[in-house]
PDB file of N, CA and C in Angstrom:
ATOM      1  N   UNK A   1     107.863  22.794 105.265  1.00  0.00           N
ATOM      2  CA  UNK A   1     109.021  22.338 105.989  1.00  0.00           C
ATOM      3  C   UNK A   1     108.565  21.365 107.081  1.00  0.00           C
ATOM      4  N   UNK A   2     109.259  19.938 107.078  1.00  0.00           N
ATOM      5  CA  UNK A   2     108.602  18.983 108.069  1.00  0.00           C
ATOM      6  C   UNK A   2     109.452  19.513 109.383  1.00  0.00           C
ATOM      7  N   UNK A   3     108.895  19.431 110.428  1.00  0.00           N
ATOM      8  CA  UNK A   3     109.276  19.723 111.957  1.00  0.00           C
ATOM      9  C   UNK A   3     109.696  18.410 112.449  1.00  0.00           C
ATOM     10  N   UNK A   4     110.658  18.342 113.487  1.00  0.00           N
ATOM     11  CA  UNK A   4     110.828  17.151 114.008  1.00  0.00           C
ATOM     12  C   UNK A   4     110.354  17.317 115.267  1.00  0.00           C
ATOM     13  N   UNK A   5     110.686  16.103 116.362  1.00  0.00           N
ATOM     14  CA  UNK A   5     110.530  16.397 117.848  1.00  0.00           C
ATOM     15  C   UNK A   5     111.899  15.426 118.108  1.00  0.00           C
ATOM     16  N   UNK A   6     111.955  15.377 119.167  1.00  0.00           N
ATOM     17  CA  UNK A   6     112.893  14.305 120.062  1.00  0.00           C
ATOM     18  C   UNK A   6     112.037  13.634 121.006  1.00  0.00           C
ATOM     19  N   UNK A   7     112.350  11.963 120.968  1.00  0.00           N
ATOM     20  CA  UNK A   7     111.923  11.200 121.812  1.00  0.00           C
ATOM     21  C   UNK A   7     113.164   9.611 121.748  1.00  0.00           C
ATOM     22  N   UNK A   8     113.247  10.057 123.090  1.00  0.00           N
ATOM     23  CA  UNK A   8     114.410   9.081 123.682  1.00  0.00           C
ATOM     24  C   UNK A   8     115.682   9.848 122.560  1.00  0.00           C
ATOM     25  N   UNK A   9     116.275  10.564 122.234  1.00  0.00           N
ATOM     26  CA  UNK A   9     117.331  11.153 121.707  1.00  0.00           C
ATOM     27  C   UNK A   9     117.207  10.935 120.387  1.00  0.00           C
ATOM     28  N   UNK A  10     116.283  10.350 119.817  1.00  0.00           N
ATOM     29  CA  UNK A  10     115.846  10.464 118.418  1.00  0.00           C
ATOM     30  C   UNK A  10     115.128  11.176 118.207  1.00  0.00           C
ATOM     31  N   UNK A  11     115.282  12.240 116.557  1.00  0.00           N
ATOM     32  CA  UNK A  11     114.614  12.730 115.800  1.00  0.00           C
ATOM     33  C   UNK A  11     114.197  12.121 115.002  1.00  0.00           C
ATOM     34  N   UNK A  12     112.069  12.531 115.237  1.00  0.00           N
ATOM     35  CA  UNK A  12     111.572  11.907 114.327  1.00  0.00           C
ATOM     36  C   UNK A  12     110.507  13.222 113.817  1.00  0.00           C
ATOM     37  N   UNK A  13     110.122  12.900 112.850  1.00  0.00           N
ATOM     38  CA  UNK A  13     109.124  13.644 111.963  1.00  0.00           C
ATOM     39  C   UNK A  13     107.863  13.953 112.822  1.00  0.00           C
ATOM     40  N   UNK A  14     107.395  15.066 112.991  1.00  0.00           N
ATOM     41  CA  UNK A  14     105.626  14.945 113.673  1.00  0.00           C
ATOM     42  C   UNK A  14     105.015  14.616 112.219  1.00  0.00           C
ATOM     43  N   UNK A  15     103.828  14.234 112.660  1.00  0.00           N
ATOM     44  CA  UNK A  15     102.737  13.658 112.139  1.00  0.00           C
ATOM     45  C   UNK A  15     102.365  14.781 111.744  1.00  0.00           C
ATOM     46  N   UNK A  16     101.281  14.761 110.407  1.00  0.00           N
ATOM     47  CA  UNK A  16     100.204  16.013 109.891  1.00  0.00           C
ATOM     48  C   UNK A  16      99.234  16.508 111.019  1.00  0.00           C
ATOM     49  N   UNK A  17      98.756  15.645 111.711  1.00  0.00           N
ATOM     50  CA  UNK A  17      98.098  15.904 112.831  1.00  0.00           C
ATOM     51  C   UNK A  17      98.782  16.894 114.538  1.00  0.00           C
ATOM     52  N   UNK A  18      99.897  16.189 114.172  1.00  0.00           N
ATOM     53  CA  UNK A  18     100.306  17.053 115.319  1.00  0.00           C
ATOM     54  C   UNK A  18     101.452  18.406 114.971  1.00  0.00           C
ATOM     55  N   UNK A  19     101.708  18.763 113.561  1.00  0.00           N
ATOM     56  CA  UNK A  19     101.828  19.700 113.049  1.00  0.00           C
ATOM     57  C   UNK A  19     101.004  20.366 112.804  1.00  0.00           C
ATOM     58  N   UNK A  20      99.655  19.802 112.654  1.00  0.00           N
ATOM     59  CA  UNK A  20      98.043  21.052 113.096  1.00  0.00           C
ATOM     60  C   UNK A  20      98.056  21.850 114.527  1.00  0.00           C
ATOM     61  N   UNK A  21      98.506  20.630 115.351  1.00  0.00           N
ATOM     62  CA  UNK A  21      98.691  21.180 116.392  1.00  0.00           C
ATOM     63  C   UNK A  21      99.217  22.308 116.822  1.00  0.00           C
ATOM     64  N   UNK A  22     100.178  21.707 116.174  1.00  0.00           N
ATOM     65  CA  UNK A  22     101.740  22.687 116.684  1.00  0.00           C
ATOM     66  C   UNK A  22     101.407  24.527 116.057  1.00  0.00           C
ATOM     67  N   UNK A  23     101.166  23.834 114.945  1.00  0.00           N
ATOM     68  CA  UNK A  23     100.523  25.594 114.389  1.00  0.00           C
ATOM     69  C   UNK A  23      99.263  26.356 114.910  1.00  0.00           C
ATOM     70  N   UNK A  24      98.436  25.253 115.614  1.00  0.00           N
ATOM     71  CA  UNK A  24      97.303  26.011 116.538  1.00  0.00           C
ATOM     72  C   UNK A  24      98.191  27.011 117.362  1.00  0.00           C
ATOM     73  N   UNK A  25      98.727  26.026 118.110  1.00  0.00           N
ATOM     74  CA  UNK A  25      99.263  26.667 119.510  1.00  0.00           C
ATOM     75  C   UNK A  25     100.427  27.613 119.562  1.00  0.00           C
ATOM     76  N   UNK A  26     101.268  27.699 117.963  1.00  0.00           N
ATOM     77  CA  UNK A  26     101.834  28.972 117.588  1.00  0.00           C
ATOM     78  C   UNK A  26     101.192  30.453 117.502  1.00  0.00           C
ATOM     79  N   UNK A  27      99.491  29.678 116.710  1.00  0.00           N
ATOM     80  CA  UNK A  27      98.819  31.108 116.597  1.00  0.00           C
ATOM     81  C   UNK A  27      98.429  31.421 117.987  1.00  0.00           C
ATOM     82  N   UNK A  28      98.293  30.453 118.667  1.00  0.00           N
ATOM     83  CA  UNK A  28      97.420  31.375 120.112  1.00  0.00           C
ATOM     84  C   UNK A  28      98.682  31.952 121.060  1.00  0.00           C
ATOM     85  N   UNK A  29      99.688  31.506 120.986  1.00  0.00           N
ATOM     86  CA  UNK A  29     100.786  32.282 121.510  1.00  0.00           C
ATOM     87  C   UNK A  29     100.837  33.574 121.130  1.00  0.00           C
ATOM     88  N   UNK A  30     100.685  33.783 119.671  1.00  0.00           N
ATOM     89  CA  UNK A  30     100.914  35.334 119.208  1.00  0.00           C
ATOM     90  C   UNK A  30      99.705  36.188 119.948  1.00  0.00           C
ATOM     91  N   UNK A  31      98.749  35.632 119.622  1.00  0.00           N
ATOM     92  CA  UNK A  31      97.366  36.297 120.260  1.00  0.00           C
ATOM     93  C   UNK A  31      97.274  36.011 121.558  1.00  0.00           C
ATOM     94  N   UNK A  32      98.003  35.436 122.539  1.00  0.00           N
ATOM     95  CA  UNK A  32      98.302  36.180 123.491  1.00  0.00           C
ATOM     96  C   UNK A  32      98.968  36.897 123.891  1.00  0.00           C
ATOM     97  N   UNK A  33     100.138  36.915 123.382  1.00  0.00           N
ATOM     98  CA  UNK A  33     101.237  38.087 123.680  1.00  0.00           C
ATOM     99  C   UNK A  33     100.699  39.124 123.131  1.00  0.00           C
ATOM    100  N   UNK A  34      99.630  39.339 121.933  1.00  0.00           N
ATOM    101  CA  UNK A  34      99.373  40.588 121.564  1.00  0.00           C
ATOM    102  C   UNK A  34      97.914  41.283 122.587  1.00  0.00           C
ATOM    103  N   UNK A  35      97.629  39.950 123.002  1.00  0.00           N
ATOM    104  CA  UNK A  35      96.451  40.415 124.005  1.00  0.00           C
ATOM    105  C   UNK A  35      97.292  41.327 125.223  1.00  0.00           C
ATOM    106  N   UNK A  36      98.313  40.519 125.764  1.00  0.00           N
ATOM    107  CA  UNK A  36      99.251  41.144 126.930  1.00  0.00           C
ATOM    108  C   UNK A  36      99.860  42.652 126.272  1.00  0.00           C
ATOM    109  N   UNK A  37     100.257  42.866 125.191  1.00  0.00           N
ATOM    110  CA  UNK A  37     100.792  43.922 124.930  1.00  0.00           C
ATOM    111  C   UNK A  37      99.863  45.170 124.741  1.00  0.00           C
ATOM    112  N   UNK A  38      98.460  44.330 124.600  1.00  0.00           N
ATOM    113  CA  UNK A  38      97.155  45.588 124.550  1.00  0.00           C
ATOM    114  C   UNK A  38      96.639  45.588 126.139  1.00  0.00           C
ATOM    115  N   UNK A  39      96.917  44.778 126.605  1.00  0.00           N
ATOM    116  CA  UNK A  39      96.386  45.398 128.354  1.00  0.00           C
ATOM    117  C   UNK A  39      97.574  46.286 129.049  1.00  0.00           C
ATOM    118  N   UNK A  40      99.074  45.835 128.474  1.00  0.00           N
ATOM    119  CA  UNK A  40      99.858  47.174 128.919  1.00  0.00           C
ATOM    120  C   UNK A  40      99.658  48.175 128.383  1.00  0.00           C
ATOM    121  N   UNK A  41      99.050  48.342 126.939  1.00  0.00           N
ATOM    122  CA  UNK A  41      99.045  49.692 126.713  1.00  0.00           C
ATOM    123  C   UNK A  41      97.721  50.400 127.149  1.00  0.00           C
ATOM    124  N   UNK A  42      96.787  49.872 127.393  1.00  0.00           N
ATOM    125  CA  UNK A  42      95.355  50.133 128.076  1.00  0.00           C
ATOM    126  C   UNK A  42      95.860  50.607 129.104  1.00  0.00           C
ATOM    127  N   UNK A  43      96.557  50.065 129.893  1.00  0.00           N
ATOM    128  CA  UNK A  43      97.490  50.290 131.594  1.00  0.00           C
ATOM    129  C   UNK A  43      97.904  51.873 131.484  1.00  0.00           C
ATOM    130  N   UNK A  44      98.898  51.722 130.384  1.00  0.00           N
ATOM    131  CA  UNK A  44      99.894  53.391 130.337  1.00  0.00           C
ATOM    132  C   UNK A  44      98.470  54.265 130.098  1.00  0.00           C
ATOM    133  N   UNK A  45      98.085  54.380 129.563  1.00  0.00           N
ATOM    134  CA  UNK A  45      96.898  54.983 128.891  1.00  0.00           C
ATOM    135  C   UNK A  45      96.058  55.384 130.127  1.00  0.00           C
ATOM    136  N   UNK A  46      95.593  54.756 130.807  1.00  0.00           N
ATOM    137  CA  UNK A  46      94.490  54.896 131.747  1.00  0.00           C
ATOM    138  C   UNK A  46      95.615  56.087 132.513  1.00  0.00           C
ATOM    139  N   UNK A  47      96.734  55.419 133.163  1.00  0.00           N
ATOM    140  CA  UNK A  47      97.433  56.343 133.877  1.00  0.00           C
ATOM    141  C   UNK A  47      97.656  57.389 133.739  1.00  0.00           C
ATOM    142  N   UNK A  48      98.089  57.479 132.299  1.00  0.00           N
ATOM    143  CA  UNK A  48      98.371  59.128 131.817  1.00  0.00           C
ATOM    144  C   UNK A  48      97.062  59.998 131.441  1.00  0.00           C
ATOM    145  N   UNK A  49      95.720  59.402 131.414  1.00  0.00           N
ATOM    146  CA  UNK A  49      94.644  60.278 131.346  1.00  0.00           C
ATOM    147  C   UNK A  49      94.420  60.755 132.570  1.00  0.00           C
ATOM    148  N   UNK A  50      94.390  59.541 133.666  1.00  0.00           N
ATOM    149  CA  UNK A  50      94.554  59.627 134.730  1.00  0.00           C
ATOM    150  C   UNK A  50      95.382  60.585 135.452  1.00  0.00           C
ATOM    151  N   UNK A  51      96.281  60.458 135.394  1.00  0.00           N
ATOM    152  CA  UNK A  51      97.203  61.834 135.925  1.00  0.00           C
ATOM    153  C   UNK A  51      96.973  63.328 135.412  1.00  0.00           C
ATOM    154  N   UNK A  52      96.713  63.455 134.072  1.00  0.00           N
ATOM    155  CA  UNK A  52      96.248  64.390 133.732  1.00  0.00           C
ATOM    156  C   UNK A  52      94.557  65.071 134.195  1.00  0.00           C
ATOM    157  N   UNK A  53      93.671  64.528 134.722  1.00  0.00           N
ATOM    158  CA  UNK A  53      92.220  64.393 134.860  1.00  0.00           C
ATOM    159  C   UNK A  53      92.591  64.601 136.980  1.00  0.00           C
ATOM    160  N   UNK A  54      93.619  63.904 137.248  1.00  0.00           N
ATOM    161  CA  UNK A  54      93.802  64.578 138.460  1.00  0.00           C
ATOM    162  C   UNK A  54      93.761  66.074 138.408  1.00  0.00           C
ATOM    163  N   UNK A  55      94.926  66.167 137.881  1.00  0.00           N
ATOM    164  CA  UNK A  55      95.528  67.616 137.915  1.00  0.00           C
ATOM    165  C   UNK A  55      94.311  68.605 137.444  1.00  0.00           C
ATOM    166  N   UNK A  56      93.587  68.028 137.129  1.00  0.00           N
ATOM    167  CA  UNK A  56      92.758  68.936 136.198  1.00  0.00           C
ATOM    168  C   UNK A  56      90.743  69.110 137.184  1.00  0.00           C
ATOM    169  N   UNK A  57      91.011  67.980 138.064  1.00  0.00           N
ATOM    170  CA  UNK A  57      89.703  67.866 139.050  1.00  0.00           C
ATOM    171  C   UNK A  57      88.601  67.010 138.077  1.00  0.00           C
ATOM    172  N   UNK A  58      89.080  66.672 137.451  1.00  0.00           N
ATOM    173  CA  UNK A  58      87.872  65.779 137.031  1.00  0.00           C
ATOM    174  C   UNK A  58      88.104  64.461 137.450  1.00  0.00           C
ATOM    175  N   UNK A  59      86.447  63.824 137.292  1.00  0.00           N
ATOM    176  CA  UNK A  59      86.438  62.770 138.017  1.00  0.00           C
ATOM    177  C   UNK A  59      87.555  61.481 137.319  1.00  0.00           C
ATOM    178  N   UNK A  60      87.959  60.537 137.903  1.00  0.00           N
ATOM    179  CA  UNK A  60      88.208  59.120 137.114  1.00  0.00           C
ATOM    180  C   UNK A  60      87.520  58.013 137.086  1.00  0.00           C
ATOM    181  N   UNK A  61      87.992  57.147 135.891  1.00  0.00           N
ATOM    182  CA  UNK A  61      87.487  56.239 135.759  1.00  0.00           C
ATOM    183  C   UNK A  61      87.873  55.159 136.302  1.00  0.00           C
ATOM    184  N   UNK A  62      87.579  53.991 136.303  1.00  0.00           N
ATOM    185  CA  UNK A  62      87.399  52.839 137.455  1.00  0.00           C
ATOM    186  C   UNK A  62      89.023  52.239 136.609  1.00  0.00           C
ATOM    187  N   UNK A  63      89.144  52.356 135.749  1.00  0.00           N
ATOM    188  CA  UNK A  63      90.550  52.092 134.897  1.00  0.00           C
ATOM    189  C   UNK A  63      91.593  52.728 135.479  1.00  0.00           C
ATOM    190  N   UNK A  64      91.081  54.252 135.332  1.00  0.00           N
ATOM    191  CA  UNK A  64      92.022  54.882 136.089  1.00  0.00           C
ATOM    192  C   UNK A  64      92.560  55.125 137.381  1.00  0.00           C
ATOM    193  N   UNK A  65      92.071  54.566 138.041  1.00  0.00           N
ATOM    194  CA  UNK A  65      92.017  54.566 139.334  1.00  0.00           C
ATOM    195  C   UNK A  65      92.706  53.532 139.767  1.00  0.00           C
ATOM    196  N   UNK A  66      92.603  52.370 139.002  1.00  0.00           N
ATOM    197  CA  UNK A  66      93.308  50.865 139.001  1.00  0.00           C
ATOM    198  C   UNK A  66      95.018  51.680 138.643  1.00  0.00           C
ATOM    199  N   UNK A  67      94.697  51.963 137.743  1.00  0.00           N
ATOM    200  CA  UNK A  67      96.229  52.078 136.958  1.00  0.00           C
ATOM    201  C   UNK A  67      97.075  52.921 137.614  1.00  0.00           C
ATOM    202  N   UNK A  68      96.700  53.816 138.070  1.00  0.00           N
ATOM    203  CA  UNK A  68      97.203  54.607 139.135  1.00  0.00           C
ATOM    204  C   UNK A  68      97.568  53.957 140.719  1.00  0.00           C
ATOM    205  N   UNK A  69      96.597  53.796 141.514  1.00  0.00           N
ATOM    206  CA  UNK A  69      96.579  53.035 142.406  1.00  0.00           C
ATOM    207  C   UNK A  69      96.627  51.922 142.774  1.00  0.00           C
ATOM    208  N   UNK A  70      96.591  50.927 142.334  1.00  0.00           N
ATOM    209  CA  UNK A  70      97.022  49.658 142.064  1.00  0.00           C
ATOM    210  C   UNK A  70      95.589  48.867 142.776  1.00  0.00           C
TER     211      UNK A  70
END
């Protein structure tokens, strides 16, 4: 499927080259949002070991301690 862009209120076709582009920078979008969605869940995670490892007297980890305490 050819992609267009707009320039000056015309649609024109991208180039093969900048439809390489365009699909680079689709994939690194996903792989960052999936990077962001694995440091929130690293986040919940630390906390809830964390809270539990309070309650319990054991020591925490430097994660946990972040995630908890900010």
């Amino acid at each position: 499927m050819t992609r267009h862009k707009l320039v000056n209120g015309e649609k024109i076709n991208l180039t093969p080259a900048e439809e390489t582009a365009r699909d680079q920078e689709e994939a690194q979008a996903l792989i960052d949002q999936q990077a962001i969605k694995d440091a929130e869940t690293a986040t919940a995670n630390a906390r809830t070991t964390g809270k539990a490892k309070l309650k319990t007297g054991e020591a925490l980890t430097d994660a946990e301690v972040e995630a908890l305490f900010g």
